[in-house]
Protein backbone atom coordinates (compact mmCIF):
# COMPACT_ATOMS: atom_id res chain seq x y z
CA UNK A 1 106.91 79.38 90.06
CA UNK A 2 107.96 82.65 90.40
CA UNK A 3 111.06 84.19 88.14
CA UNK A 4 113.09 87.95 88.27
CA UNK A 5 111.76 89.73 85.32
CA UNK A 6 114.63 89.68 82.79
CA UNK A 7 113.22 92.47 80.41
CA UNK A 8 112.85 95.72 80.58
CA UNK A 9 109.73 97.40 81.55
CA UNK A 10 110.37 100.12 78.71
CA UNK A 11 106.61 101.25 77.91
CA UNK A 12 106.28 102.67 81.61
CA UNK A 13 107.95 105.17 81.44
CA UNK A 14 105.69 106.42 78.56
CA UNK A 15 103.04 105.33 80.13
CA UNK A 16 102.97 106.53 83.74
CA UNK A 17 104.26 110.20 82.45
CA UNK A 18 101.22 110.02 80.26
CA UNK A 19 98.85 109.11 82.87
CA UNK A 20 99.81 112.04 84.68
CA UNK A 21 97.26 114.65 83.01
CA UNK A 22 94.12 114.52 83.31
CA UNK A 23 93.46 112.21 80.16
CA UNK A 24 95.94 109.19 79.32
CA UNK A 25 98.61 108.38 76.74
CA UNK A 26 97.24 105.80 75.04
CA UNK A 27 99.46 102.53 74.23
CA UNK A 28 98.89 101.60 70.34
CA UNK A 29 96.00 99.11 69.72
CA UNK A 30 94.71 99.41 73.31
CA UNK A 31 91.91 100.95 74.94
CA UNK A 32 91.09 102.00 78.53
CA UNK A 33 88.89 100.23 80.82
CA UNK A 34 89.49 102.17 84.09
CA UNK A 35 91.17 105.26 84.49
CA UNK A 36 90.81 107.60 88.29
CA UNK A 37 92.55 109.38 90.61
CA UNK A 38 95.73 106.70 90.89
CA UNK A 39 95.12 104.19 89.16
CA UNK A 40 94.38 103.03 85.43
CA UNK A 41 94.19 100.06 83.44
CA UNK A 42 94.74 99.55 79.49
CA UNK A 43 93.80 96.51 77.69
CA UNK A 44 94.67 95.31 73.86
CA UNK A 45 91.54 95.76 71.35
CA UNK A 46 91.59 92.85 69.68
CA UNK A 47 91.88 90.16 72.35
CA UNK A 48 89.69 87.08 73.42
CA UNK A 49 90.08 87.17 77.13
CA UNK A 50 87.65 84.45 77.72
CA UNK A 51 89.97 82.17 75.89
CA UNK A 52 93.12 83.22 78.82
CA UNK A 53 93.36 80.67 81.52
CA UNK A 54 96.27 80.42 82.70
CA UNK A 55 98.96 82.81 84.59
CA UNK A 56 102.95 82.70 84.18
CA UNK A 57 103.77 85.15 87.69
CA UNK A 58 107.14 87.29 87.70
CA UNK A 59 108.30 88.26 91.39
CA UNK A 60 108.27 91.82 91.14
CA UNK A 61 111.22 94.11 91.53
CA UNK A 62 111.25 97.12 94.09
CA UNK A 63 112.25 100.42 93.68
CA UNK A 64 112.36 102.99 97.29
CA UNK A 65 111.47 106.61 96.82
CA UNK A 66 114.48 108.74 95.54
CA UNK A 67 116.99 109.43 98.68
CA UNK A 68 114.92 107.05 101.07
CA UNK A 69 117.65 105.03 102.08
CA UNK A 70 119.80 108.35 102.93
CA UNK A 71 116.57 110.05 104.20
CA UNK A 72 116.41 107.06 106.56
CA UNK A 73 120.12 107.24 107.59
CA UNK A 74 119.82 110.67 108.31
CA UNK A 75 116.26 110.47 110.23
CA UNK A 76 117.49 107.96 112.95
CA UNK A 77 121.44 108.85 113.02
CA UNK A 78 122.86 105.48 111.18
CA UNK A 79 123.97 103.44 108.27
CA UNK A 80 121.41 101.36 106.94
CA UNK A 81 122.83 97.90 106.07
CA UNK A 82 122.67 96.62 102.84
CA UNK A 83 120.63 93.28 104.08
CA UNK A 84 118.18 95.64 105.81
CA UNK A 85 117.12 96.91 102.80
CA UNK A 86 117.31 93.93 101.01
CA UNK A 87 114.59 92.40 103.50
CA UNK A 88 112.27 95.06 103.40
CA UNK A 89 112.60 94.62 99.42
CA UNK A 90 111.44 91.05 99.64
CA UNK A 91 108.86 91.26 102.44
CA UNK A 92 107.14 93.77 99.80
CA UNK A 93 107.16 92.07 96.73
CA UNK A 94 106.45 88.87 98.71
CA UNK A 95 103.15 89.96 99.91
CA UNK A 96 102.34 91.48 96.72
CA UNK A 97 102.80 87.75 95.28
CA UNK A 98 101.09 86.23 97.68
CA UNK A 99 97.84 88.37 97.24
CA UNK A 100 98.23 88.12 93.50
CA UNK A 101 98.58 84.10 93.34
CA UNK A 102 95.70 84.08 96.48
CA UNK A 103 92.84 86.56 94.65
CA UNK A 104 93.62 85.19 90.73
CA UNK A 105 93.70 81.32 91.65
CA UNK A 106 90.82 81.12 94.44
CA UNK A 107 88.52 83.96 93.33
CA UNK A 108 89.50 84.68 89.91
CA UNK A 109 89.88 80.93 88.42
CA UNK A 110 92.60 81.23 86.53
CA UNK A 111 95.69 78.53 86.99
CA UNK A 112 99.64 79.48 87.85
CA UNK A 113 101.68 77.94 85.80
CA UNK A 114 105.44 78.04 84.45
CA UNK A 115 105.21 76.99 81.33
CA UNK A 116 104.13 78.99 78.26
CA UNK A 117 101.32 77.62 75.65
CA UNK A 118 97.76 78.93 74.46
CA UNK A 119 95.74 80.74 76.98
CA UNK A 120 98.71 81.92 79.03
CA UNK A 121 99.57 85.02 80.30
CA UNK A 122 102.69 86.43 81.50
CA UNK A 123 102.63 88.87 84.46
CA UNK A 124 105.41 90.85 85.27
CA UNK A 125 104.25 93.52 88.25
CA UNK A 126 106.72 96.19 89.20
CA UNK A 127 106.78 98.16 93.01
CA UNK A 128 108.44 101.66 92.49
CA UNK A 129 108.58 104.92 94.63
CA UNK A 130 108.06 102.67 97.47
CA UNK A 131 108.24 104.46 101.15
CA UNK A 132 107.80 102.85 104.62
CA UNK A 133 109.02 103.67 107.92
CA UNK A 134 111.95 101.27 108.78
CA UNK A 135 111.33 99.44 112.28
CA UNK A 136 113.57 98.81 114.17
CA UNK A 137 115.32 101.66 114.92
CA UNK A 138 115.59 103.57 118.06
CA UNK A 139 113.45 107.04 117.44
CA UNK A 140 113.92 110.03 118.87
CA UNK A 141 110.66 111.02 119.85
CA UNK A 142 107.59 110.20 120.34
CA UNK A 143 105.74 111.81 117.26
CA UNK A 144 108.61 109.75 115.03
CA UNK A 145 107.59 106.38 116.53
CA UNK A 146 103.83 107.29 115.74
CA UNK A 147 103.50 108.82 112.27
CA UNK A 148 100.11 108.74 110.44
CA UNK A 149 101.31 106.81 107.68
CA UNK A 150 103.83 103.71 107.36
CA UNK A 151 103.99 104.06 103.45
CA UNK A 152 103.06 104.43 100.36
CA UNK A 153 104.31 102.55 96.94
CA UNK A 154 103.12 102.60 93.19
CA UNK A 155 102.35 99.34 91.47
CA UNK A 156 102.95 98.70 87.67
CA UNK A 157 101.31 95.81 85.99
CA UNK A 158 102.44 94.20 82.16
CA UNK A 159 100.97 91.76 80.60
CA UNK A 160 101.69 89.58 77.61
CA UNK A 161 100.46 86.19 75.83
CA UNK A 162 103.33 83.61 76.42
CA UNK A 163 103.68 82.59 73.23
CA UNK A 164 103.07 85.42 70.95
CA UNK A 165 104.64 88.13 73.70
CA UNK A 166 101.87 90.11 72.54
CA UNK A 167 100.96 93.09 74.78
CA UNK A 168 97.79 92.16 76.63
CA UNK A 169 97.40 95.21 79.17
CA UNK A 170 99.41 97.89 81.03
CA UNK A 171 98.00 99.18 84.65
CA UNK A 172 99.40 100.95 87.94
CA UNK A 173 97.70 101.87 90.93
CA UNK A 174 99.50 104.34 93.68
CA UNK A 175 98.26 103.10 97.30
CA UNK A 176 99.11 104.76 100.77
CA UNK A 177 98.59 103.23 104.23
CA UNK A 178 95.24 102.17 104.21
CA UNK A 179 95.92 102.63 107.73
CA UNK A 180 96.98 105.81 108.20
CA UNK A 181 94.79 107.03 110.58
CA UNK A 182 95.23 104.28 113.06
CA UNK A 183 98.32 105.62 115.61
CA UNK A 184 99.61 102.68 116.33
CA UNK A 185 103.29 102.23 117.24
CA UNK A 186 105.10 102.08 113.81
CA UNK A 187 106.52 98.31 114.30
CA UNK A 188 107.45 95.47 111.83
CA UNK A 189 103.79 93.79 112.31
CA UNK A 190 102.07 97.03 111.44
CA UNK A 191 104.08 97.69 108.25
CA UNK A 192 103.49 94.12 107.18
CA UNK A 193 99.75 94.88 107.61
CA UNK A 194 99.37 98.27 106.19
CA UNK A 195 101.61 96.61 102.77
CA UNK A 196 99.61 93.35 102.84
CA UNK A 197 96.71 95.70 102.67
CA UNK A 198 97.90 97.43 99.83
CA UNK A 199 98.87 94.50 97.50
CA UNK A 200 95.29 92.97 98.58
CA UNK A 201 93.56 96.39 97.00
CA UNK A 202 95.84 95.98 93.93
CA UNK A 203 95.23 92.21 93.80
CA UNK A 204 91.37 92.80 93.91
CA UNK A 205 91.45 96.00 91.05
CA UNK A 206 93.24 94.14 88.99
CA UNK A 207 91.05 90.78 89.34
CA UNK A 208 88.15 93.51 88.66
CA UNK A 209 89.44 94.80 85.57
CA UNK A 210 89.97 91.53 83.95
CA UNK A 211 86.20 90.56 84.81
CA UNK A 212 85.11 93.70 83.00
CA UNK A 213 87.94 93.02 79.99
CA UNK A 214 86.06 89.48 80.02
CA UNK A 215 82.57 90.67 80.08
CA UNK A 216 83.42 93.70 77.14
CA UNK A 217 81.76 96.32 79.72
């Protein structure tokens, strides 16, 4: 079901630089439906989304803070291995496609599919300045092995028709730990939780903003 995305995600980088003022950079022929501290969604003017059914679902690509990896090295002493990072990579995006494919198919009613046709949409989510404390290392003290935060990661949303490759709507949302005050012992279980929380929220905003594109409010 799932595919890498193949193109390039070229109208972020307008797009998030515009959104960082306090009004947005709007994307020709669309409007905005949500826009807030962190998060803001744009949708195309002249589109039916009552007649959009159906849900083509990139994995998403993920993209660490700048110097993580050699933040992370130097933090606990060691060379990260290529596979390590390559695991935390795909435990990310994975849960982001899990809570995507779980909140649009069960509570949003629309259908995953892989092929193109009328009434399908293509979408192609991006994770970038993603940050989590690594498990698995040995730390060196006490206030290392319980920070207040296991994360923090931005997530970009396209969207296009299948057939016509039409822009649809462009969104991100920045998310930290929603469980940053909790102390726990920073350990794979908890990171898993505090990132399955985030894609949930992101899952949920998104499913809310198509409601509203589908109701014109």
């Amino acid at each position: 079901m799932n595919k890498p995305i193949t193109i390039t995600l070229c109208c972020f980088a307008t797009f998030v630089l515009g959104c960082a003022g306090p009004a947005p950079a709007l994307e020709p022929g669309m409007e905005v439906i949500q826009h807030a501290h962190g998060e803001e969604m744009q949708v195309a003017t002249d589109v039916d989304w009552n007649g959009y059914t159906g849900i083509i679902l990139h994995t998403a690509p993920v993209e660490f803070t700048e110097n993580w990896r050699r933040n992370q090295e130097r933090l606990h002493g060691r060379e990260m291995r290529d596979e390590d990072v390559e695991r935390i990579e795909s435990a990310v995006s994975d849960q982001l496609a899990r809570a995507l494919h779980k909140t649009l198919v069960e509570r949003g009613g629309y259908e995953l599919t892989s092929e193109s046709g009328p009434g399908v949409m293509v979408f192609m989510p991006n994770i970038v300045d993603l940050y989590i404390q690594e498990t698995g290392w040995v730390q060196s003290s006490i206030l290392e092995s319980m920070p207040d935060s296991r994360g923090s990661m931005t997530t970009e949303l396209v969207i296009r028709d299948s057939v016509s490759d039409q822009l649809l709507a462009v969104a991100w949302q920045n998310q930290s730990d929603p469980l940053q005050d909790d102390m726990d012992m920073t350990i794979s279980v908890n990171n898993a939780q505090a990132f399955r929380l985030m894609s949930q929220n992101f899952a949920d905003w998104v499913l809310r903003q198509l409601d509203k594109a589908r109701s014109g409010t």
